[in-house]
N, C-alpha and C. Protein backbone atom coordinates (compact mmCIF):
# COMPACT_ATOMS: atom_id res chain seq x y z
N UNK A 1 -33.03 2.97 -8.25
CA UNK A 1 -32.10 3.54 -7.32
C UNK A 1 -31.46 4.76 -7.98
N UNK A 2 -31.61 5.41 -7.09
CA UNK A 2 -30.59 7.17 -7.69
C UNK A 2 -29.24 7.69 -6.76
N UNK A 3 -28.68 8.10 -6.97
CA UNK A 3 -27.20 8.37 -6.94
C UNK A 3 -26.46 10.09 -7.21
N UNK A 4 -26.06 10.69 -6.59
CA UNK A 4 -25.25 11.79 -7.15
C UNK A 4 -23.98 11.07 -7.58
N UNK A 5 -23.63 10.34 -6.81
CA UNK A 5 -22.02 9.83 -7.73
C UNK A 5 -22.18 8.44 -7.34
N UNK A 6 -21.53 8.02 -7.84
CA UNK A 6 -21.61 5.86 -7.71
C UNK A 6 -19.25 5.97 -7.33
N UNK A 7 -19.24 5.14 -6.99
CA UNK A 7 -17.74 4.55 -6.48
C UNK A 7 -17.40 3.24 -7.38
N UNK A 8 -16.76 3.00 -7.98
CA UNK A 8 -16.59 1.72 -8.92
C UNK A 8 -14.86 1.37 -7.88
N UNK A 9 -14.99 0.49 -7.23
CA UNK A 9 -13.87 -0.50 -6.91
C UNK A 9 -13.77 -1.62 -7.21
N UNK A 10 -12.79 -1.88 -7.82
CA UNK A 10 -12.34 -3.12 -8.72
C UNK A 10 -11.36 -3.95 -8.31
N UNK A 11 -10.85 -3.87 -6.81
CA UNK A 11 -9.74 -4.26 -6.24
C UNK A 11 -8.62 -5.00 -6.15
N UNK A 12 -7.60 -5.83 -5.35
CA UNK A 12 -6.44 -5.51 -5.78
C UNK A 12 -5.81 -7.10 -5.23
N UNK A 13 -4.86 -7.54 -6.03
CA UNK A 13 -4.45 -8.55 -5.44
C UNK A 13 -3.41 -8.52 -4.60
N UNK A 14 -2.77 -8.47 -3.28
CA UNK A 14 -1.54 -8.88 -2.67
C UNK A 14 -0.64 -10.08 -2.98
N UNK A 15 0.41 -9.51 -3.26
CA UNK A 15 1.19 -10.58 -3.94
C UNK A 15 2.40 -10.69 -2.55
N UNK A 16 1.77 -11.81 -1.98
CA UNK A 16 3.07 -12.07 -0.55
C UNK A 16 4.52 -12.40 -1.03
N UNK A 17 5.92 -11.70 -0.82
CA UNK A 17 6.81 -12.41 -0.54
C UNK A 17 7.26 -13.24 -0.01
N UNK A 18 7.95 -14.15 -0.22
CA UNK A 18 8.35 -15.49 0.63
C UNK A 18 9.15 -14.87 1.03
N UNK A 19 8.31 -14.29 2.46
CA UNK A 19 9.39 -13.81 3.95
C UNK A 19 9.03 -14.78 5.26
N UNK A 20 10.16 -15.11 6.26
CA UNK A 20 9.66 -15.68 6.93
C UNK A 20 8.78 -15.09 7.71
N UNK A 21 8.07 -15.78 8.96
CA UNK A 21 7.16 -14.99 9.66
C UNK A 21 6.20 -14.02 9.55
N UNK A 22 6.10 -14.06 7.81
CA UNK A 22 5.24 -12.62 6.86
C UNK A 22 3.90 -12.54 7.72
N UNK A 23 3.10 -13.46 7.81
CA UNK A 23 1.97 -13.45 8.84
C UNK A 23 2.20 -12.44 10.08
N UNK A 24 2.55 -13.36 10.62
CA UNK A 24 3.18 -12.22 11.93
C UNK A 24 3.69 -11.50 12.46
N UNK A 25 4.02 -10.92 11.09
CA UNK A 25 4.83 -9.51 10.92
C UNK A 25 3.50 -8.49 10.55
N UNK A 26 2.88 -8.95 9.62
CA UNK A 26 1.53 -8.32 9.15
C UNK A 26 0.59 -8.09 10.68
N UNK A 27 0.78 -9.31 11.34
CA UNK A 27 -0.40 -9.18 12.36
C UNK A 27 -0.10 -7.90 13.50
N UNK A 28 1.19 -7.61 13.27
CA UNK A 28 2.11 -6.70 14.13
C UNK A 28 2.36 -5.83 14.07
N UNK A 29 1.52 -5.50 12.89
CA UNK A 29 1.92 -4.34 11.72
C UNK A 29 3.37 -3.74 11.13
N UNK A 30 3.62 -4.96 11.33
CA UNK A 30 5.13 -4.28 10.93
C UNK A 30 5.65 -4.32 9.00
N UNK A 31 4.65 -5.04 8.52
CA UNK A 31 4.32 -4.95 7.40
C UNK A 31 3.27 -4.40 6.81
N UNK A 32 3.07 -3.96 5.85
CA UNK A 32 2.08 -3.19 5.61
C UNK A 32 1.77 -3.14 3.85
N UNK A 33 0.49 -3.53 3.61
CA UNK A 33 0.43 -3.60 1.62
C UNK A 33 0.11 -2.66 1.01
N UNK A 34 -0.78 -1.79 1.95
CA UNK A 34 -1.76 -0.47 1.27
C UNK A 34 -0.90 0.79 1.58
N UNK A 35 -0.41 1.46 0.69
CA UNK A 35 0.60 2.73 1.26
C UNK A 35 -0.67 4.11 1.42
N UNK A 36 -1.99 3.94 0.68
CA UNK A 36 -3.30 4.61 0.58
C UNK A 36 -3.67 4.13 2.05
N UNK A 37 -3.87 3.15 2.49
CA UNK A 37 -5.09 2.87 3.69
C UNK A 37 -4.00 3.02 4.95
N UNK A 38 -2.84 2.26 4.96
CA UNK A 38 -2.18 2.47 6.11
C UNK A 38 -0.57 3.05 5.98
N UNK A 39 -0.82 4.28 4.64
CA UNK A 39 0.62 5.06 4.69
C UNK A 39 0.77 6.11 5.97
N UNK A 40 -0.69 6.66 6.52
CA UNK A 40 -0.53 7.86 7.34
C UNK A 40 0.26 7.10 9.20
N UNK A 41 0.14 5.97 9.02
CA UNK A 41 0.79 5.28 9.75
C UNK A 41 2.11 5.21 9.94
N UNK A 42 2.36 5.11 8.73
CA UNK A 42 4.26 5.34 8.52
C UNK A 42 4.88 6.64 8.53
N UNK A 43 4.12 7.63 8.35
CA UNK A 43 4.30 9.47 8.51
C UNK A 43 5.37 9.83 9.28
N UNK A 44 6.69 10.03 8.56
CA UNK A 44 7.74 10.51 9.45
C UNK A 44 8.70 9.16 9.86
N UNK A 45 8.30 8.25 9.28
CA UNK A 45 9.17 7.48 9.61
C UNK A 45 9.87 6.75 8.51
N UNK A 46 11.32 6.07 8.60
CA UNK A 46 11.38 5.46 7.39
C UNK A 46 10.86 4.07 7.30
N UNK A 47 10.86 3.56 5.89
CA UNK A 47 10.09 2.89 5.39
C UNK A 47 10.88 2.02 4.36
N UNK A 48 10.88 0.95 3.83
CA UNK A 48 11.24 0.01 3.07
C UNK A 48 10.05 -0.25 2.29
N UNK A 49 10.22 -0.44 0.95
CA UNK A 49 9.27 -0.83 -0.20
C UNK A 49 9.87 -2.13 -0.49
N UNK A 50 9.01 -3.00 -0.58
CA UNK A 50 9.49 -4.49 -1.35
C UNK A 50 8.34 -4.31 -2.70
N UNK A 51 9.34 -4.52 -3.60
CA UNK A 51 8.39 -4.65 -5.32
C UNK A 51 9.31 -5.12 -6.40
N UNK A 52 8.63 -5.32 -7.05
CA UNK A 52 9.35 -6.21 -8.32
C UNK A 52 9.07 -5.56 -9.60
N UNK A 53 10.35 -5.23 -10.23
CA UNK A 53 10.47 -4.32 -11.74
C UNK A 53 9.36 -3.61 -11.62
N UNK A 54 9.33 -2.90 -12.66
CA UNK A 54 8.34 -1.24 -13.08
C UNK A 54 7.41 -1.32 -11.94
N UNK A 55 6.39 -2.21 -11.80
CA UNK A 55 5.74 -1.98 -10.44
C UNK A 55 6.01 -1.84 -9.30
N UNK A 56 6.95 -2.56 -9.03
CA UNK A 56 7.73 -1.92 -7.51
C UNK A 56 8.29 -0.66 -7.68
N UNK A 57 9.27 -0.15 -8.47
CA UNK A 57 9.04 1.00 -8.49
C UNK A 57 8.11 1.92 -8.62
N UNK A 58 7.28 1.77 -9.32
CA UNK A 58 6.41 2.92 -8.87
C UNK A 58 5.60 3.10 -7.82
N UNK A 59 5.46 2.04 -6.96
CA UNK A 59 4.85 1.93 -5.46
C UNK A 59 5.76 2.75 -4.81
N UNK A 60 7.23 2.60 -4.84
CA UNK A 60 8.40 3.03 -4.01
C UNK A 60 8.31 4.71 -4.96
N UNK A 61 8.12 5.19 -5.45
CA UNK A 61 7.94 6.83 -5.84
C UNK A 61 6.79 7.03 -5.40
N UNK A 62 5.88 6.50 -5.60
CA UNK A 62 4.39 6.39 -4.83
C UNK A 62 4.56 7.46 -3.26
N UNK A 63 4.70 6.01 -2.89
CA UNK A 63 5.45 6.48 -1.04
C UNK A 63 5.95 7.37 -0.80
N UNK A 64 6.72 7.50 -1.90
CA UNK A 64 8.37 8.99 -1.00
C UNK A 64 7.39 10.31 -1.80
N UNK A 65 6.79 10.40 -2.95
CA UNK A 65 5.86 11.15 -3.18
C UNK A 65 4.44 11.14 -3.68
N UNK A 66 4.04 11.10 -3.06
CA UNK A 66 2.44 11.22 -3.35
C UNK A 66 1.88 12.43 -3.40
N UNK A 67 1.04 11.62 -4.25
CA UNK A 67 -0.07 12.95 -4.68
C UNK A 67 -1.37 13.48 -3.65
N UNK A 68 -0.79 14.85 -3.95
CA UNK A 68 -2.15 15.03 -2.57
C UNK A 68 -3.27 15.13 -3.12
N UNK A 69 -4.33 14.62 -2.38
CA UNK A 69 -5.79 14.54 -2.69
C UNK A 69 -5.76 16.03 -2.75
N UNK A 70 -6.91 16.22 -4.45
CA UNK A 70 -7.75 16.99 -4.57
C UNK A 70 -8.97 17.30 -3.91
């Protein structure tokens, strides 16, 4: 098999908060895990980050600035 470029994804675990109704908040989209797959969704609107020490923060700088694709 030949290739100009190969994709290596190694993916990611979701770590649920114990929120109530988290399911059906997700199903409703009113929650959301991927700020990459479903941030252009939130565009212009505000937004709440839930995260825990150094990693939650940097999800929550993530969000308010991101890097634009090269």
């Amino acid at each position: 098999m030949r290739a100009r470029r190969v994709l290596l994804a190694t993916g990611a675990d979701d770590v649920e908060p114990a929120l109530p109704e988290l399911p059906d908040a997700v199903r409703r989209g009113l929650v959301r895990y991927c700020p990459i797959c479903d941030g252009y969704e939130a565009r212009g609107k505000r937004i709440a980050v839930i995260g825990h020490g150094d990693r939650g923060l940097g999800e929550a700088v993530f969000v308010a600035h991101p890097t634009p694709a090269t």
